[in-house]
N, C-alpha and C. Protein backbone atom coordinates (compact mmCIF):
# COMPACT_ATOMS: atom_id res chain seq x y z
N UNK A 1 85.46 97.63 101.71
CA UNK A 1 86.81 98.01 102.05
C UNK A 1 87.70 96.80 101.81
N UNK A 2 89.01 97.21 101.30
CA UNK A 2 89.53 95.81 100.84
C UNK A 2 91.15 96.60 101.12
N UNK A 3 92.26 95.18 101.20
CA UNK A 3 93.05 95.69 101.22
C UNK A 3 94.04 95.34 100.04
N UNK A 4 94.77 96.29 99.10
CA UNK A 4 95.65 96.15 97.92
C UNK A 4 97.06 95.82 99.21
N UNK A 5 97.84 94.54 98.19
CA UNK A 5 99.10 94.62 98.33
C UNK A 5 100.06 94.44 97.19
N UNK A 6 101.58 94.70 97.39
CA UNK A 6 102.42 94.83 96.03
C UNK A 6 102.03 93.65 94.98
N UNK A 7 101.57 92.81 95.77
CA UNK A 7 101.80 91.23 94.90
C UNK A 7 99.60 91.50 94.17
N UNK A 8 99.31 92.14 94.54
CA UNK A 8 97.73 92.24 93.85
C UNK A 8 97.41 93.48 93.29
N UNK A 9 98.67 94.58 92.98
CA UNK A 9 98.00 95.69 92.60
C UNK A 9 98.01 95.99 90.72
N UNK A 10 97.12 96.85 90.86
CA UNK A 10 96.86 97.17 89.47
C UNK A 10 96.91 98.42 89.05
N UNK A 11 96.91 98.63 87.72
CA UNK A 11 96.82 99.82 87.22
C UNK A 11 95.95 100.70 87.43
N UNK A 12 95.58 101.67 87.70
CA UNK A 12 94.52 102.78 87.47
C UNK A 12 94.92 103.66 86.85
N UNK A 13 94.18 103.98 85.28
CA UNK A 13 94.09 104.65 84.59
C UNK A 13 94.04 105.92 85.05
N UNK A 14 93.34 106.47 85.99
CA UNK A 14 93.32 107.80 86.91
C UNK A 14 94.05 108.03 87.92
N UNK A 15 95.07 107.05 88.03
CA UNK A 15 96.01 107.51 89.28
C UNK A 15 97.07 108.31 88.96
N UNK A 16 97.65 109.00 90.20
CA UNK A 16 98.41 109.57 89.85
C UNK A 16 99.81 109.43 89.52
N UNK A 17 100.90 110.09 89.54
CA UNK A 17 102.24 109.60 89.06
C UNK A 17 102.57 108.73 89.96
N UNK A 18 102.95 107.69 89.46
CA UNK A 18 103.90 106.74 90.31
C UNK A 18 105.36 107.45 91.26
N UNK A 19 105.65 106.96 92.35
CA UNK A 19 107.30 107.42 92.76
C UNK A 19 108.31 106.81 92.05
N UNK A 20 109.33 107.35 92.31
CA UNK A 20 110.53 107.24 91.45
C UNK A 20 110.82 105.70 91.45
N UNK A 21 111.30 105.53 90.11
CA UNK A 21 111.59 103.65 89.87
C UNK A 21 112.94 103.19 91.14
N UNK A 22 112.16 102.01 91.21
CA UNK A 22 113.17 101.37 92.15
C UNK A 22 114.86 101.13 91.73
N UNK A 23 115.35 101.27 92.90
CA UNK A 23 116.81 100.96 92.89
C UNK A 23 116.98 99.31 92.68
N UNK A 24 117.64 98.94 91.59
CA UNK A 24 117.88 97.10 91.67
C UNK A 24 118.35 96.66 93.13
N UNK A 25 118.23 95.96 93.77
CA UNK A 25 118.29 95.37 95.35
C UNK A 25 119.95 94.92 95.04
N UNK A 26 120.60 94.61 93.85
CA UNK A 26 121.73 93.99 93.88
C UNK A 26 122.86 95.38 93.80
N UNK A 27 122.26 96.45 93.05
CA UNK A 27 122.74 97.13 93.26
C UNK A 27 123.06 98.35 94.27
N UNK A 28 122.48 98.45 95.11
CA UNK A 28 121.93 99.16 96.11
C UNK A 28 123.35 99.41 96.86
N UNK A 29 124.07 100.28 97.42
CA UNK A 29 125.15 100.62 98.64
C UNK A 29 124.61 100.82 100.06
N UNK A 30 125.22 100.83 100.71
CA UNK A 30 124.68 101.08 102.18
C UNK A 30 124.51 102.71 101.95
N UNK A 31 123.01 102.98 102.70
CA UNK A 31 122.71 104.36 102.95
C UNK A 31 121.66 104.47 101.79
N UNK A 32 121.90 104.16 100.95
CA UNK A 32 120.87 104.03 99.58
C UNK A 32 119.70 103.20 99.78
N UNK A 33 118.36 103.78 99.09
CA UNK A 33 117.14 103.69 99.58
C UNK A 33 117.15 102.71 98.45
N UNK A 34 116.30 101.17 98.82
CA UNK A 34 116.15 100.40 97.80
C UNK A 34 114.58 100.24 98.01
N UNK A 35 113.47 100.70 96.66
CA UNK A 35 112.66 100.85 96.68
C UNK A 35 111.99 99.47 96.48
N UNK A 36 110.40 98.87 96.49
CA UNK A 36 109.60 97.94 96.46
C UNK A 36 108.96 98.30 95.70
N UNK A 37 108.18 97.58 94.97
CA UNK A 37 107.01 97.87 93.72
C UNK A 37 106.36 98.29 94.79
N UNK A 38 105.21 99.37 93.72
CA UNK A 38 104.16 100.18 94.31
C UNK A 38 102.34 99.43 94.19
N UNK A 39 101.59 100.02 95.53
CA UNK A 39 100.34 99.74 95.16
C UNK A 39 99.91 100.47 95.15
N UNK A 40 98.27 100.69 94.37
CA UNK A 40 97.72 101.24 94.53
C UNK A 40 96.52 101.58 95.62
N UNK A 41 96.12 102.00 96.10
CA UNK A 41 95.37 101.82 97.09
C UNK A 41 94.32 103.08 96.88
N UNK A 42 92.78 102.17 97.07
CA UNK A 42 91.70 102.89 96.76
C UNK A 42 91.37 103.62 97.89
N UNK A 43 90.06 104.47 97.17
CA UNK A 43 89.81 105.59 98.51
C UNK A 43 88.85 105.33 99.34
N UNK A 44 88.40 106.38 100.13
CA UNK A 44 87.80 105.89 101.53
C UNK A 44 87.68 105.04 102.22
N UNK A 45 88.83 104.98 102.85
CA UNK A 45 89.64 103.92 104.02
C UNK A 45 90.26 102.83 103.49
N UNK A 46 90.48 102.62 102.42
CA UNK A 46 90.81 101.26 101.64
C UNK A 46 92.53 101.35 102.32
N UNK A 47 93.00 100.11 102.59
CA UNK A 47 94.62 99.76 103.05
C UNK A 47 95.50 99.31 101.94
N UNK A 48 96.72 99.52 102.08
CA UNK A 48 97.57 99.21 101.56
C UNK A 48 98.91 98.67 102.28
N UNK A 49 99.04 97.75 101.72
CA UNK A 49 100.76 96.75 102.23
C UNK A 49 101.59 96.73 101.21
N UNK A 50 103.03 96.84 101.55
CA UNK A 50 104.16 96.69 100.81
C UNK A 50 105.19 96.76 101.27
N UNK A 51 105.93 96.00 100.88
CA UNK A 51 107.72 96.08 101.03
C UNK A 51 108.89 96.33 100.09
N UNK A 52 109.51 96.73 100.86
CA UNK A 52 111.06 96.55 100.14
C UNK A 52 112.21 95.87 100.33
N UNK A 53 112.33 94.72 99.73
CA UNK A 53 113.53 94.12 100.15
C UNK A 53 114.77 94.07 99.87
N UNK A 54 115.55 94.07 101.36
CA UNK A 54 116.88 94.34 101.11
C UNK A 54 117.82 92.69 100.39
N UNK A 55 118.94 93.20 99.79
CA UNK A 55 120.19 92.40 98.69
C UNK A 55 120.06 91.10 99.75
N UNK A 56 120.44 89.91 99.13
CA UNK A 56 121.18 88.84 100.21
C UNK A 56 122.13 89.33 101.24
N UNK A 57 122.04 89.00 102.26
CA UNK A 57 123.31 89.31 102.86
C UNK A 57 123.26 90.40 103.72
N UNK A 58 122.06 91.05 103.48
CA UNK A 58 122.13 92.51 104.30
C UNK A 58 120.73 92.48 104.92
N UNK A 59 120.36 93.18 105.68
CA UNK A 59 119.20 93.37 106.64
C UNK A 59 118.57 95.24 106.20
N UNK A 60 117.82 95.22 106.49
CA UNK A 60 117.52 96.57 106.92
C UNK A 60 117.71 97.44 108.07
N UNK A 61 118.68 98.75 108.14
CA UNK A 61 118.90 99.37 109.37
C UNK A 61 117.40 100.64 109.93
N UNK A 62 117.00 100.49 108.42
CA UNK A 62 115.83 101.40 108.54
C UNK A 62 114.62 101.67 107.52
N UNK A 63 114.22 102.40 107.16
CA UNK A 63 113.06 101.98 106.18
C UNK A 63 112.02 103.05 106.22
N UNK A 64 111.26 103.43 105.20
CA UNK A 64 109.78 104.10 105.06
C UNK A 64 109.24 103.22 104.25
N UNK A 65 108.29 105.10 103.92
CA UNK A 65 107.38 104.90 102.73
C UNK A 65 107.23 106.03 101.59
N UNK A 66 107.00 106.29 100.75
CA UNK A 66 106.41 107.52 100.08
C UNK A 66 104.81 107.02 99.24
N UNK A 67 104.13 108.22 99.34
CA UNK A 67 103.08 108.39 98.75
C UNK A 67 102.67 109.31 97.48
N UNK A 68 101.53 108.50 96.64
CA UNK A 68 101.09 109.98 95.82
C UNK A 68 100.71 111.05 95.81
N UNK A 69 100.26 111.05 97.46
CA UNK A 69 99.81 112.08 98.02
C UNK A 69 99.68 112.00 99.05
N UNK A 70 98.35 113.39 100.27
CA UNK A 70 98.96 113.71 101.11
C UNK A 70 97.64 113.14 102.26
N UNK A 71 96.98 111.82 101.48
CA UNK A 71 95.55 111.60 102.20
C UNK A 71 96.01 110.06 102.85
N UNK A 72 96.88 109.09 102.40
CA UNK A 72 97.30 108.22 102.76
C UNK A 72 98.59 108.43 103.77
N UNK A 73 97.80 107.66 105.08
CA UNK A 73 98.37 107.59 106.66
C UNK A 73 99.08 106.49 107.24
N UNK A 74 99.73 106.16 106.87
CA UNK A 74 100.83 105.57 107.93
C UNK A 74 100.54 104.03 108.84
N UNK A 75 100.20 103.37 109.29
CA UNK A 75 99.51 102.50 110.23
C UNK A 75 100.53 101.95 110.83
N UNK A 76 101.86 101.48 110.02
CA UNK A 76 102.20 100.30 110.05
C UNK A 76 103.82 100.50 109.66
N UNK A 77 105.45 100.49 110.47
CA UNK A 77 106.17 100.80 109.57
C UNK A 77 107.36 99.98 110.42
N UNK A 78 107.59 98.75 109.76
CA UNK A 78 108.60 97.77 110.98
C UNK A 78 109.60 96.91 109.83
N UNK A 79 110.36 96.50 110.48
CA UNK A 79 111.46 95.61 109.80
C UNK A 79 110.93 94.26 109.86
N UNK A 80 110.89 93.11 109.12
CA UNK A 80 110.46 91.62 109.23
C UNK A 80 111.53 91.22 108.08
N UNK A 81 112.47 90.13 108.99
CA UNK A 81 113.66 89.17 107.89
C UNK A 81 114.22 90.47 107.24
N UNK A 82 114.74 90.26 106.01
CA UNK A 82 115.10 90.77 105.27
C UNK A 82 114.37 92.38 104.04
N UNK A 83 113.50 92.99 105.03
CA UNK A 83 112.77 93.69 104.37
C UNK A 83 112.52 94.72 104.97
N UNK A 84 111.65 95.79 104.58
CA UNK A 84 110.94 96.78 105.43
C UNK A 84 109.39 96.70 104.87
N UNK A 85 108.33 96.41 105.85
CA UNK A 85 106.87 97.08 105.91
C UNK A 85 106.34 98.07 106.19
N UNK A 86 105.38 98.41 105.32
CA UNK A 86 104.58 99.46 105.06
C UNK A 86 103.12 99.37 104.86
N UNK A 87 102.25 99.72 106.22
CA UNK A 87 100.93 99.36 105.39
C UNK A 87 100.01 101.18 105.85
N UNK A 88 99.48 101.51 105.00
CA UNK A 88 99.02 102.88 105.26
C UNK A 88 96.98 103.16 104.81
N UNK A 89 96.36 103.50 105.12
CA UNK A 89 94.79 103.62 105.11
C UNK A 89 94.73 105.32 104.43
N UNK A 90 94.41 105.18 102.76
CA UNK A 90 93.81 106.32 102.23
C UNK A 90 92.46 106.69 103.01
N UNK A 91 92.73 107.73 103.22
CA UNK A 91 91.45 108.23 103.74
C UNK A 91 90.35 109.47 102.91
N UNK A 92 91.21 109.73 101.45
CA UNK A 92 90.64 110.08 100.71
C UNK A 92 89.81 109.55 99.87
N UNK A 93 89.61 110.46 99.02
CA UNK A 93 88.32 109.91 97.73
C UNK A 93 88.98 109.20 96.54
N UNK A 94 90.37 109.52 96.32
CA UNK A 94 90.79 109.40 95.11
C UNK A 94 91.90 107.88 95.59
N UNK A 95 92.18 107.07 94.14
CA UNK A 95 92.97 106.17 94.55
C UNK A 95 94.43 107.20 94.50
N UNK A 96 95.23 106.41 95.56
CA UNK A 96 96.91 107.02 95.34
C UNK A 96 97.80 105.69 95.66
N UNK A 97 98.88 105.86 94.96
CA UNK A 97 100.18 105.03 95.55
C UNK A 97 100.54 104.93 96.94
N UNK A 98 101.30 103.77 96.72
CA UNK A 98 101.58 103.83 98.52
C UNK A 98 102.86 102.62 97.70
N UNK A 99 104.76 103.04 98.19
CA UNK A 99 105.55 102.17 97.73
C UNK A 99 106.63 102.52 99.63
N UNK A 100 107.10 101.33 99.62
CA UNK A 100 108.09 101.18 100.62
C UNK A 100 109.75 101.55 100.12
N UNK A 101 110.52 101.63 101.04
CA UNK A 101 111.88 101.51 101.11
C UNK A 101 112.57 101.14 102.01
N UNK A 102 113.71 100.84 101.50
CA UNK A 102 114.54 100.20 102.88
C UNK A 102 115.85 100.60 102.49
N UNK A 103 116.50 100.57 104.14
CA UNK A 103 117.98 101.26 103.85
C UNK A 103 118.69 100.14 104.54
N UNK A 104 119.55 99.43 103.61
CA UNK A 104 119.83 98.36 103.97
C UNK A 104 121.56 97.98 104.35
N UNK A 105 121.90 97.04 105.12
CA UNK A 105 123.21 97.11 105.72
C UNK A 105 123.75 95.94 105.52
């Protein structure tokens, strides 16, 4: 069991679609979701971490996550500095994405 984060993940040829490309952090408005690179995260129980960080100058008022699917759970979902965390445990067989967001102020 190991855990993938944004800064160690890789491609899998068999994964599924990625979520929608990130919003540039400079460009981002208040209320607008500014997304974090995605990981991948392997199956049966394998973890995943990631963030999204908000523009200079602004904080996060709030924040998720989205997934590739519907087997990766949640653990973990808080504000730190300038960002939002996300860390979630596939509990399936298959690898899936796991990417953060933040709604930043």
């Amino acid at each position: 069991m190991g855990i993938a984060t944004a800064a160690s993940a890789s491609s899998d040829s068999g994964a599924p679609k990625p979520p929608p490309k990130p919003v540039k952090a400079a460009a981002a408005q208040a209320g607008t979701p500014v997304y974090g690179a995605s990981v991948t995260v392997q199956g049966n129980r394998d973890h995943g971490i990631v963030y999204a960080e908000c523009p200079a100058g602004t904080a996060p008022t709030g924040g998720g996550g989205v997934t590739s699917g519907y087997d990766i759970f949640f653990t973990d979902s808080y504000a730190s500095g300038n960002a939002w965390y996300i860390r979630g445990t596939n509990t399936g067989s298959r690898s899936q994405s796991l990417t953060a967001f933040a709604l930043c102020q």
